[in-house]
Protein backbone atom coordinates (compact mmCIF):
# COMPACT_ATOMS: atom_id res chain seq x y z
CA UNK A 1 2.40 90.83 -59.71
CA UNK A 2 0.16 88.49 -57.46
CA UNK A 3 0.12 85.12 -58.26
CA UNK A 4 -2.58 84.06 -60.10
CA UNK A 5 -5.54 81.93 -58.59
CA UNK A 6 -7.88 79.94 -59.81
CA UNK A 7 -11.48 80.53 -59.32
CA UNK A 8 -11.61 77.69 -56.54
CA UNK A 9 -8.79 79.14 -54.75
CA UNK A 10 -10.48 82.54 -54.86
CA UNK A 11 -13.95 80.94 -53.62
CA UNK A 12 -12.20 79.21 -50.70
CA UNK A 13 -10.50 82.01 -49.79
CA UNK A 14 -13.68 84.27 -49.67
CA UNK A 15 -14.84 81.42 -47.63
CA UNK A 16 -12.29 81.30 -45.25
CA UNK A 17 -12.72 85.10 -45.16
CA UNK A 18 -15.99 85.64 -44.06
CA UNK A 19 -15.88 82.69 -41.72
CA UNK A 20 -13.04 83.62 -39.80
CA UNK A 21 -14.51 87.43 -39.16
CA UNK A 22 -18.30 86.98 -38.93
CA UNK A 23 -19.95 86.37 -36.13
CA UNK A 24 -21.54 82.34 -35.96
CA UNK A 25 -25.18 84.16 -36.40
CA UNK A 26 -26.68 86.79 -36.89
CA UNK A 27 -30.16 88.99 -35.86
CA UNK A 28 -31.33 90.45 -39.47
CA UNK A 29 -34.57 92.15 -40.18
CA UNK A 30 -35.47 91.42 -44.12
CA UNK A 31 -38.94 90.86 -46.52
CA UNK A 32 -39.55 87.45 -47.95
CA UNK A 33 -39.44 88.38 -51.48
CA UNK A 34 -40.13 85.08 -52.67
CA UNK A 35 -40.52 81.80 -50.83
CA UNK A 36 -40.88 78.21 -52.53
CA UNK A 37 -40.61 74.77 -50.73
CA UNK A 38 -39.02 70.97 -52.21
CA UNK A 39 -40.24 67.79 -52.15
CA UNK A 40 -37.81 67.31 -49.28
CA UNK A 41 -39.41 69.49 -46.79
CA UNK A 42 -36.86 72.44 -47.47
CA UNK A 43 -37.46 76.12 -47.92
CA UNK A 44 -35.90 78.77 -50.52
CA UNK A 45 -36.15 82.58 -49.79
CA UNK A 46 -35.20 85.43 -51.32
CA UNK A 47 -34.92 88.09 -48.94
CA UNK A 48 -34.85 91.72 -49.75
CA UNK A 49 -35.15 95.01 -48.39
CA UNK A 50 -37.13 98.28 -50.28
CA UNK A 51 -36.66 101.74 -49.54
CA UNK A 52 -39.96 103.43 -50.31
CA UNK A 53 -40.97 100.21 -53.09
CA UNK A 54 -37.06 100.53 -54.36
CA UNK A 55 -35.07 97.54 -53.84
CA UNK A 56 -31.43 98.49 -52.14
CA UNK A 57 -30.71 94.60 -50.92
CA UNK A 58 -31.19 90.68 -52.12
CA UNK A 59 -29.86 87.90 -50.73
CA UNK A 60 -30.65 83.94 -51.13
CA UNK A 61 -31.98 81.52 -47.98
CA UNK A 62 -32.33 78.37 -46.76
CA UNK A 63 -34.09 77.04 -44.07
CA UNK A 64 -33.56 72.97 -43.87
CA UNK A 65 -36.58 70.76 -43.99
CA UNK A 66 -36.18 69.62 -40.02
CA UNK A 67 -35.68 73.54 -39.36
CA UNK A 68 -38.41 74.66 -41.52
CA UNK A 69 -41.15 72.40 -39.83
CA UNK A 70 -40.61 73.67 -36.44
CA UNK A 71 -39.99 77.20 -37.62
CA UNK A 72 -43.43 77.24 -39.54
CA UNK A 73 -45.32 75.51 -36.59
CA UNK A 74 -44.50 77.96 -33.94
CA UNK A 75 -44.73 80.94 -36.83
CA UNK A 76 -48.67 79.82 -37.11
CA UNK A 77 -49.61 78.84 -34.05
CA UNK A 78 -48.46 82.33 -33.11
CA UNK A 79 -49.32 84.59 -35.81
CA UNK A 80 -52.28 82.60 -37.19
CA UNK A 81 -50.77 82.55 -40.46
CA UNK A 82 -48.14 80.61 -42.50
CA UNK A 83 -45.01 81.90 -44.20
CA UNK A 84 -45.12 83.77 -47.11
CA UNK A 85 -43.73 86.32 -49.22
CA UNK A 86 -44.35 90.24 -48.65
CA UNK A 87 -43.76 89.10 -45.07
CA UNK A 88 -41.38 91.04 -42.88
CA UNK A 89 -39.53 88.77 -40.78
CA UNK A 90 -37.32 89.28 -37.65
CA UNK A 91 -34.53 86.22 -38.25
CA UNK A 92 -31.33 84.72 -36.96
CA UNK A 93 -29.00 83.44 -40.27
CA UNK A 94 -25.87 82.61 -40.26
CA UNK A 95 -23.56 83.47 -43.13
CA UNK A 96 -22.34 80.77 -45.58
CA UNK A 97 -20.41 81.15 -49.05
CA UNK A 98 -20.11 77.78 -50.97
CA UNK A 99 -17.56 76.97 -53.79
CA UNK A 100 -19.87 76.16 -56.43
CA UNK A 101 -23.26 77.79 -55.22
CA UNK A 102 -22.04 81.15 -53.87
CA UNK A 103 -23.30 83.46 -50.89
CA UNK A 104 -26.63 82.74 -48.99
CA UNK A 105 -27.80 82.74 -46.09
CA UNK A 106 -29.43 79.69 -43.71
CA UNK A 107 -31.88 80.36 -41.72
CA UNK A 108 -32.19 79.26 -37.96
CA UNK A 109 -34.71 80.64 -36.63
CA UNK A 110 -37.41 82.97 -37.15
CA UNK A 111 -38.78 85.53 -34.10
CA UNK A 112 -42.84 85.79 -34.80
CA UNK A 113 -43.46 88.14 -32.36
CA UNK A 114 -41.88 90.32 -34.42
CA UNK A 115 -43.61 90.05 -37.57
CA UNK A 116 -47.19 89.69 -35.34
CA UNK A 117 -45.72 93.15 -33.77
CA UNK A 118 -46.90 95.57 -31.79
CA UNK A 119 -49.79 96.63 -34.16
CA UNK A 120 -51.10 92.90 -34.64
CA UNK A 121 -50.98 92.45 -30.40
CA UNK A 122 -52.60 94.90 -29.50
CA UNK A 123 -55.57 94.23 -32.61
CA UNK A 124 -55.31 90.74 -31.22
CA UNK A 125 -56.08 91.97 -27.36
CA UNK A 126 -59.01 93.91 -28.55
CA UNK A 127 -60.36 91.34 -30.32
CA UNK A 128 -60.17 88.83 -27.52
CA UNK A 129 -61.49 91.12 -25.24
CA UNK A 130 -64.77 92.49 -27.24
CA UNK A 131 -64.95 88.42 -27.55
CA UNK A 132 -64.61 88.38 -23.64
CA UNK A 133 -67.48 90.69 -23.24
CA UNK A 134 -69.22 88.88 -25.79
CA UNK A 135 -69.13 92.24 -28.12
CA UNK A 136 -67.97 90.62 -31.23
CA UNK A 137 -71.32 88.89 -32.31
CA UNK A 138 -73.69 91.49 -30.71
CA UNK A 139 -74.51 93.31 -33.33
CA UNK A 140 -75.38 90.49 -35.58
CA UNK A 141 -78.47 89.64 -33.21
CA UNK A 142 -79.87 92.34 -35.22
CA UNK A 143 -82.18 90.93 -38.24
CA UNK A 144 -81.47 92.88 -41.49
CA UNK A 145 -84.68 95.08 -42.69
CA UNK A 146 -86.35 93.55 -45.25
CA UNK A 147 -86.76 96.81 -46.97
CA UNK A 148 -83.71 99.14 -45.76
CA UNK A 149 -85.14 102.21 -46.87
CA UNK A 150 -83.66 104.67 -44.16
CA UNK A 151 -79.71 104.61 -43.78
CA UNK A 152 -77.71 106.58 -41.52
CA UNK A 153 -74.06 107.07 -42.77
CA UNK A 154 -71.14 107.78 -41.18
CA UNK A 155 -68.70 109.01 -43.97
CA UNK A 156 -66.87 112.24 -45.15
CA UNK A 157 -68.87 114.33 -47.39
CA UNK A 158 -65.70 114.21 -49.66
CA UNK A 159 -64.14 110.94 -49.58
CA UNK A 160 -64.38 109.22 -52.83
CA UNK A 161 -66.60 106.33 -51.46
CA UNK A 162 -69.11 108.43 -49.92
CA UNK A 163 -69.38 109.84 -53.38
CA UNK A 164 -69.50 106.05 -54.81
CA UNK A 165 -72.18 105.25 -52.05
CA UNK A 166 -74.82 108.11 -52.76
CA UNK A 167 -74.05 107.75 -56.47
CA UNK A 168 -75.23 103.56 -56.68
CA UNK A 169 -78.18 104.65 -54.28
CA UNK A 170 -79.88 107.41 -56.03
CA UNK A 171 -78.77 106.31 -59.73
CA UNK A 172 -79.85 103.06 -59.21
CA UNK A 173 -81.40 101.38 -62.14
CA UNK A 174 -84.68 99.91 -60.50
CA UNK A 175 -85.70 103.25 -59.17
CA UNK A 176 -85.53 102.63 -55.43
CA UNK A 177 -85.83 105.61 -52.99
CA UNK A 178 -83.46 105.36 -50.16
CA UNK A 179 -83.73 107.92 -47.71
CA UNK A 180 -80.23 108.62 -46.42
CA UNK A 181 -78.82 110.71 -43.75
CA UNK A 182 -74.83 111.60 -43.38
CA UNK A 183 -73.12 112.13 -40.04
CA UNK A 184 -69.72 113.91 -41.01
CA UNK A 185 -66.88 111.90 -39.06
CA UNK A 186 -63.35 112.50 -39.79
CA UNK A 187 -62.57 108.36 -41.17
CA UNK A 188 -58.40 108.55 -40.36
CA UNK A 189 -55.85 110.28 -38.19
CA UNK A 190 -55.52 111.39 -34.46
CA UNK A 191 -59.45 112.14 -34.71
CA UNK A 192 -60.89 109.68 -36.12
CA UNK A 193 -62.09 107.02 -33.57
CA UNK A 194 -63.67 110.15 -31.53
CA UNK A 195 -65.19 111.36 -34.38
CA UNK A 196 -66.82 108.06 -35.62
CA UNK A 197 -68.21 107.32 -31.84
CA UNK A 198 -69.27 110.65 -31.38
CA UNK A 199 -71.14 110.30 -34.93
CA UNK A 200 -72.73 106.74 -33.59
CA UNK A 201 -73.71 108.71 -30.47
CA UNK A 202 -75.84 111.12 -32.26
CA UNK A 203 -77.60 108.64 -34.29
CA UNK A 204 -78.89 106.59 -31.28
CA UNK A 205 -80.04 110.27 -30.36
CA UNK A 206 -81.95 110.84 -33.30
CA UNK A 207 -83.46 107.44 -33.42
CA UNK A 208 -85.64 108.61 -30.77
CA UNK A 209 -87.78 111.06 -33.72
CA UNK A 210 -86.13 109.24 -36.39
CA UNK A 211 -86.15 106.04 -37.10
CA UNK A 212 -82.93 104.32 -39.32
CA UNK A 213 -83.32 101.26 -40.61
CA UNK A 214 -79.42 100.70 -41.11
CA UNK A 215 -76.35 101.67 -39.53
CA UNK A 216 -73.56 102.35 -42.75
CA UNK A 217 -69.71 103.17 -42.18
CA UNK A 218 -68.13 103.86 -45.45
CA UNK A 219 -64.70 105.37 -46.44
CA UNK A 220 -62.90 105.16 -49.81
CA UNK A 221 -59.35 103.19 -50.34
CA UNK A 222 -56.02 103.95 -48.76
CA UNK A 223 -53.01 102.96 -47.75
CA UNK A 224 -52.72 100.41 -44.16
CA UNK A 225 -52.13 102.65 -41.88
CA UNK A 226 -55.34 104.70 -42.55
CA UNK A 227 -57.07 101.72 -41.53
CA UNK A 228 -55.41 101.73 -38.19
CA UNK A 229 -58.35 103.57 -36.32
CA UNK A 230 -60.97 100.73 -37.41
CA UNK A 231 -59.02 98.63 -35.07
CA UNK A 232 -59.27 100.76 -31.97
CA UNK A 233 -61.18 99.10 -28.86
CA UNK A 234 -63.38 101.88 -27.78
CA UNK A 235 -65.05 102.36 -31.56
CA UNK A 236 -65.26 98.56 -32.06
CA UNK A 237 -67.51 98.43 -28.97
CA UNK A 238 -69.27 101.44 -29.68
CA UNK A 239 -70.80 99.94 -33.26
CA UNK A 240 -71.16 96.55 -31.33
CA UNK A 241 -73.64 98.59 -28.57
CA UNK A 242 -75.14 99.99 -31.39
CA UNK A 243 -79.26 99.51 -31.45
CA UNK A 244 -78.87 99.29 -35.14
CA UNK A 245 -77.44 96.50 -37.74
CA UNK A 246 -73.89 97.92 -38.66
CA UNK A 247 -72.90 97.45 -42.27
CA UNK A 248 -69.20 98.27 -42.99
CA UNK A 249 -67.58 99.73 -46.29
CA UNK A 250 -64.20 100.55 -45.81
CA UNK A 251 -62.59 99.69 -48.41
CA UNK A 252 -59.66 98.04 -48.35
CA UNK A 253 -59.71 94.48 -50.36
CA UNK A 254 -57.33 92.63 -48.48
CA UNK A 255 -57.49 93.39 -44.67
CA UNK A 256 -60.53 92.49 -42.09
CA UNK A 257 -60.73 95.16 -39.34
CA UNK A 258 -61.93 94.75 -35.70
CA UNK A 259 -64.58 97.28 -37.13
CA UNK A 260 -65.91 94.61 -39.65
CA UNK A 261 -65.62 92.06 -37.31
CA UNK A 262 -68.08 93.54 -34.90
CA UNK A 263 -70.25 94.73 -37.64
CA UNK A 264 -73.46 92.77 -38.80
CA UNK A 265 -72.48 92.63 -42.32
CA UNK A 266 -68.95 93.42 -44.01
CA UNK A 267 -69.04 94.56 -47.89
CA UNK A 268 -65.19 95.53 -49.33
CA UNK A 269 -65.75 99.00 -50.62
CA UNK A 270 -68.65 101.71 -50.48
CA UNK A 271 -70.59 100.89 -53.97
CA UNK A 272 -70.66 97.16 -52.34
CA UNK A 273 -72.37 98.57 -49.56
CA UNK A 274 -75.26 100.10 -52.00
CA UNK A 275 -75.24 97.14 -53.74
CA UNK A 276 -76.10 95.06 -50.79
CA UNK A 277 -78.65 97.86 -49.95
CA UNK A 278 -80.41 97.45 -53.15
CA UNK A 279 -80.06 93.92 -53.34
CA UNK A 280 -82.62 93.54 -50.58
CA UNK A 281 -84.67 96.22 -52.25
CA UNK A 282 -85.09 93.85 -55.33
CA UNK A 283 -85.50 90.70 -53.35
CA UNK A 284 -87.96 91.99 -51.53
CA UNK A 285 -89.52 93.56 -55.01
CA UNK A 286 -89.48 89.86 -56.02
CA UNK A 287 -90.65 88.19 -53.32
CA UNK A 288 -93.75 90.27 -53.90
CA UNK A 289 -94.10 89.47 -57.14
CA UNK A 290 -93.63 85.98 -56.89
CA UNK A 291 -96.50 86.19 -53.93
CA UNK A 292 -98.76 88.89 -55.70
CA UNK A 293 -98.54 85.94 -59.03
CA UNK A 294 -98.87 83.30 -56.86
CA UNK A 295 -101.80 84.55 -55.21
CA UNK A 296 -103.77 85.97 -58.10
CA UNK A 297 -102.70 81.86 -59.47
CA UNK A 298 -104.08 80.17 -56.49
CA UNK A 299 -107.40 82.52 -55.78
CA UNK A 300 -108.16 81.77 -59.48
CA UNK A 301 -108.15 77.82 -58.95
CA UNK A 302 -109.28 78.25 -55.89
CA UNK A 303 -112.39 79.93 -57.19
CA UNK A 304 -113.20 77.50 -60.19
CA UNK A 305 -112.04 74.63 -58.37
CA UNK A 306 -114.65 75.57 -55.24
CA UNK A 307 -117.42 76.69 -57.71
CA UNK A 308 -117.57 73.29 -59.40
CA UNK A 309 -116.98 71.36 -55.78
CA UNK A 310 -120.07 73.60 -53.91
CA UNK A 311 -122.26 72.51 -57.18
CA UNK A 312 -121.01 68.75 -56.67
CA UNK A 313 -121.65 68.79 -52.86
CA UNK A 314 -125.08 70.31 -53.45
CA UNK A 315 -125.85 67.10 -55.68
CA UNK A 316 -124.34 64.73 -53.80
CA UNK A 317 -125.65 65.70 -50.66
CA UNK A 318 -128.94 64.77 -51.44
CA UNK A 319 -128.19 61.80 -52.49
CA UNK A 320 -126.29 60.61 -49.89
CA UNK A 321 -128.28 61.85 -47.45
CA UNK A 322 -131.53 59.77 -48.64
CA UNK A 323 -128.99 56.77 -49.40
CA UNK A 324 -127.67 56.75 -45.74
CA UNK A 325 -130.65 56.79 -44.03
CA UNK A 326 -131.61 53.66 -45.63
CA UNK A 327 -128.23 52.23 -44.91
CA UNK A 328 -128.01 53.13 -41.40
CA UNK A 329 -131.51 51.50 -40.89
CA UNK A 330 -130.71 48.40 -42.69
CA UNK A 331 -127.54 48.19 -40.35
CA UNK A 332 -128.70 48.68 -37.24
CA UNK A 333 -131.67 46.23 -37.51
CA UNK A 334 -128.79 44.01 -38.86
CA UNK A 335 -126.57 44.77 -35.82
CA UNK A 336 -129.73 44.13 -33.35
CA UNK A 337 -130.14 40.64 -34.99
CA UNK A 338 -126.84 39.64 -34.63
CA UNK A 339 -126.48 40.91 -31.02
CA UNK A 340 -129.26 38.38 -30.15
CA UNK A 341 -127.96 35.55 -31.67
CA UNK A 342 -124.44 36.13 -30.66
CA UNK A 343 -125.68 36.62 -27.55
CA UNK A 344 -127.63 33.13 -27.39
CA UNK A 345 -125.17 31.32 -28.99
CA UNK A 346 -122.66 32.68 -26.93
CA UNK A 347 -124.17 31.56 -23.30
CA UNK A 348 -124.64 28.02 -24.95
CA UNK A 349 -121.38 27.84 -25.63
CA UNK A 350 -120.25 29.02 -22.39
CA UNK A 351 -122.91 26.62 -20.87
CA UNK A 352 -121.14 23.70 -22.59
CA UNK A 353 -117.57 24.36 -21.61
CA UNK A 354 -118.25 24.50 -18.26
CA UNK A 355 -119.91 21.59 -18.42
CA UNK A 356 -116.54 19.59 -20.10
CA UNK A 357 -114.56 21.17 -17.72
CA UNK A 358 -116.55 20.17 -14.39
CA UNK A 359 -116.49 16.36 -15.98
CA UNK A 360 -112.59 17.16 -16.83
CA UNK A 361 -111.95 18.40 -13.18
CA UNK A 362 -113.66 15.93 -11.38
CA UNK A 363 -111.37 12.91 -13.79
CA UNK A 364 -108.14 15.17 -13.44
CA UNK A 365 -108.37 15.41 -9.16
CA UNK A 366 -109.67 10.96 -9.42
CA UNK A 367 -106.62 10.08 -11.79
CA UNK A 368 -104.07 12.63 -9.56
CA UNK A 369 -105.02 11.09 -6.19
CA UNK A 370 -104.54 7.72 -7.54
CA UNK A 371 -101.17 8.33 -9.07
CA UNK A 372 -100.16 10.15 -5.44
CA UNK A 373 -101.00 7.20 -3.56
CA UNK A 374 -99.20 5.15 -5.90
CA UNK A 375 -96.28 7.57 -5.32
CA UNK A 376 -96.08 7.01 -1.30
CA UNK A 377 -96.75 3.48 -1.57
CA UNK A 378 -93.37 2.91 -3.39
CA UNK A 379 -91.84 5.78 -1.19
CA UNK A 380 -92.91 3.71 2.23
CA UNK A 381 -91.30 0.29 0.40
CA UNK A 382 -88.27 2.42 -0.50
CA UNK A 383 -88.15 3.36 3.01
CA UNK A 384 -88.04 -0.10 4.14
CA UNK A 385 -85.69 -1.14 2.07
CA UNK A 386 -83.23 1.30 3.10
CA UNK A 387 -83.48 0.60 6.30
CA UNK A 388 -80.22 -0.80 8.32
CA UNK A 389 -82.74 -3.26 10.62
CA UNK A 390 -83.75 -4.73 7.46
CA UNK A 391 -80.08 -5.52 6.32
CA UNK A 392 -79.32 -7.36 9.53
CA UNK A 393 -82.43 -9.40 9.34
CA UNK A 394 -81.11 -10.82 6.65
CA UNK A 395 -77.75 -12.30 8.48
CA UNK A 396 -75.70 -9.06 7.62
CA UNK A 397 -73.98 -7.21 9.92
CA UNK A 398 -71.89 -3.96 10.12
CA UNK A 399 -68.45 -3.16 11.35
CA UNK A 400 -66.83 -0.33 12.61
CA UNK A 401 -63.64 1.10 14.30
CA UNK A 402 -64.23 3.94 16.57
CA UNK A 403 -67.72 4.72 15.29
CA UNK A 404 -66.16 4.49 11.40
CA UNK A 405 -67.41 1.80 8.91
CA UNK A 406 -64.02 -0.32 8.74
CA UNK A 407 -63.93 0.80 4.87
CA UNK A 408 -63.08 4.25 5.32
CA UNK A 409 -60.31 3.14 7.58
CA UNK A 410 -56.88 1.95 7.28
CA UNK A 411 -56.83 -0.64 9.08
CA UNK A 412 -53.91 -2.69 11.32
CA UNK A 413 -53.13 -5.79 12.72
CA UNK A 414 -54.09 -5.40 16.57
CA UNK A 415 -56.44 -2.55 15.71
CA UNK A 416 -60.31 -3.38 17.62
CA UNK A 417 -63.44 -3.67 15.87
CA UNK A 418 -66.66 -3.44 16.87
CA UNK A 419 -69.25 -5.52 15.09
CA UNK A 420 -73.16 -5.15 14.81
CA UNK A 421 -75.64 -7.94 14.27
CA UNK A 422 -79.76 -7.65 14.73
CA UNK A 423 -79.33 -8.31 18.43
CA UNK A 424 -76.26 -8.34 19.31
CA UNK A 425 -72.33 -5.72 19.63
CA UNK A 426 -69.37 -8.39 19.06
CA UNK A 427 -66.08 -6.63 20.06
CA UNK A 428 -63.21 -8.34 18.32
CA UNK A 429 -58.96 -8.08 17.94
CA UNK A 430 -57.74 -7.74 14.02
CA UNK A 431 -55.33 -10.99 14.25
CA UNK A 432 -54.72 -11.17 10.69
CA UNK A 433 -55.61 -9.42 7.32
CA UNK A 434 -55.31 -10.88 4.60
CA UNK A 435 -56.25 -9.28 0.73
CA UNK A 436 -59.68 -10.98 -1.00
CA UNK A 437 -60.47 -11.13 -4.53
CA UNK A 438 -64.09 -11.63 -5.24
């Protein structure tokens, strides 16, 4: 008999097990059955894998917080949408098996190009080229018919939402009459997208004798891939060329198709579809109730209100028309009066300043020349003063050193001056300088 171990010693042994024959990581191809975060940034999986809805495999992950964030950014940015369970993921784990906590996996990384796949890539080209083309919003240049009375469908006469469709229409409550007209179109398999266009075609054709107010593409439920032909390029530009407003009913709750996109209006199922319909039946109904009430309303008032006001004006206008004759009389003799007498006042008044400001001229240009010639007299005796002649008459002279004022010069014993009186140029030696204090 085997020595007995403990449960640690079996859990490290397991450990060293599987880490000494796996591989360091590993590709694996696995649902998110469940996905959670923590408040430190990490994430907890539960992957699993169905056969047919029946679950054959489960296995605990971990993707640390510094891991996570980068995995998640790229996943989006990619994909256009986050993480999340029911997700089936393309991702590289490595294999760990702790003492305490068991097997699980961690995650490193996380391939979205997988989970976008081929499907989503090549939904995602048409898409950005119908929006290349400028196909995607097309259709919805189209104003909705106030009352959308004629409908061409495009449906099988027995799928369960055609059924739905005519049933809401023509057991509507309210009573409407919608005059409907079904193109047969086979709505999934190898046919379909030919079918549909070639349905779209002949309704442009008839619009030529008969006129359709609405374009309508209904189908009932199903599973994804039945939806697959609603994402096809060539269809998606054929109901975006369409000289009709598209309204789409394919009915799937969940998933937007390239179809819907390019559609004027998207409803979820079929009976949303006739709902919609008859929704703008009954708002149009009550817009013309609300006008036909408001109109009766306002021609009543109108007519009382402009009864009494034509019997008022009749009234009044005599009166006012006797009372403003007198008026405008009385105001223009009043106006004519004070015209003269304005006017007279106002050339005495003009007289009179002109006379003030001849008198005012006449002592400005006296009292300016006096003060001018007061000016250049003390201007002339400035003059005078300032002048060097008039220095020297008084016994000053001036001395220089090579045609410099002996202040601005340093100057040396043995160093010859020149020096200027009224009459006379005195040349003389520097014998001896000595400092003065004044």
């Amino acid at each position: 008999m085997q020595r007995p171990l403990s449960l640690f010693e079996l859990n490290q042994l397991i450990q060293q097990t599987l880490d000494s024959h796996l591989e360091p990581v590993y590709w694996v191809i696995a649902e998110i059955g469940e996905l959670r975060g923590s408040a430190r940034g990490h994430a907890y999986l539960e992957l699993v894998e169905k056969n047919d809805q029946q679950l054959i495999a489960k296995i605990r992950a971990n993707i640390w917080a510094y891991t996570f964030r980068g995995i998640s950014s790229r996943f989006t940015s990619i994909t256009g949408q986050e993480l999340k369970a029911g997700m089936k993921i393309l991702a590289q784990i490595s294999v760990q098996f702790h003492e305490i906590y068991g097997l699980s996996l961690i995650v490193k990384d996380i391939d979205p190009n997988f989970t976008l796949g081929e499907k989503a890539r090549r939904r995602q080209e048409v898409i950005d080229r119908l929006t290349k083309e400028g196909l995607l919003e097309l259709n919805k240049q189209f104003p909705l018919p106030k009352v959308p009375q004629k409908v061409a469908i495009i449906s099988s006469s027995s799928a369960a939402g055609f059924g739905d469709f005519v049933n809401q229409v023509e057991n509507n409550r309210h009573r409407y009459r919608i005059h409907w007209k079904l193109y047969q179109a086979t709505l999934q398999g190898d046919r379909a997208v030919s079918s549909i266009i070639q349905a779209i075609h002949q309704i442009e054709e008839d619009q030529l004798n008969n006129r359709f107010d609405l374009l309508v593409i209904i189908r009932g439920g199903g599973a994804q891939i039945d939806l697959d032909c609603f994402d096809d390029y060539e269809l998606a530009r054929s109901i975006a060329n369409t000289t009709l407003p598209v309204i789409t009913g394919i009915g799937h709750e969940r998933d937007e198709t390239v179809a819907d996109m390019v559609a004027h209006t998207k409803m979820k199922t079929p009976t949303a579809v006739a709902e919609f319909i008859l929704s703008g039946l009954r708002d149009f109904e009550e817009q013309l109730e609300q006008y036909l009430k408001r109109m009766e309303r306002t021609v009543a008032l109108y007519l009382q209100k402009e009864d009494r006001y034509l019997l008022d004006q009749n009234h009044l206008l005599k009166q006012l028309f006797t009372h403003r004759l007198m008026q405008e009389r009385e105001i223009l003799q009043l106006k004519q009066f004070r015209i003269k007498s304005l006017s007279q006042n106002l050339v005495k008044i003009k007289a009179s300043h002109l006379g003030h400001l001849e008198v005012n001229l006449k002592k400005d240009v006296k009292n300016l020349m006096a003060r001018e010639n007061l000016k250049l007299e003390t201007l002339s005796n400035d003059l005078q003063k300032l002048n060097p002649q008039q220095i020297l008459k008084k016994g000053y002279t001036r001395t220089e050193i090579e045609g410099k004022p002996i202040n601005q010069v340093k100057l040396s014993k043995g160093d010859k001056i020149t020096t200027f009186t009224l009459n006379q140029q005195i040349q003389s030696k520097i014998e001896n300088i000595d400092p003065y204090e004044s």
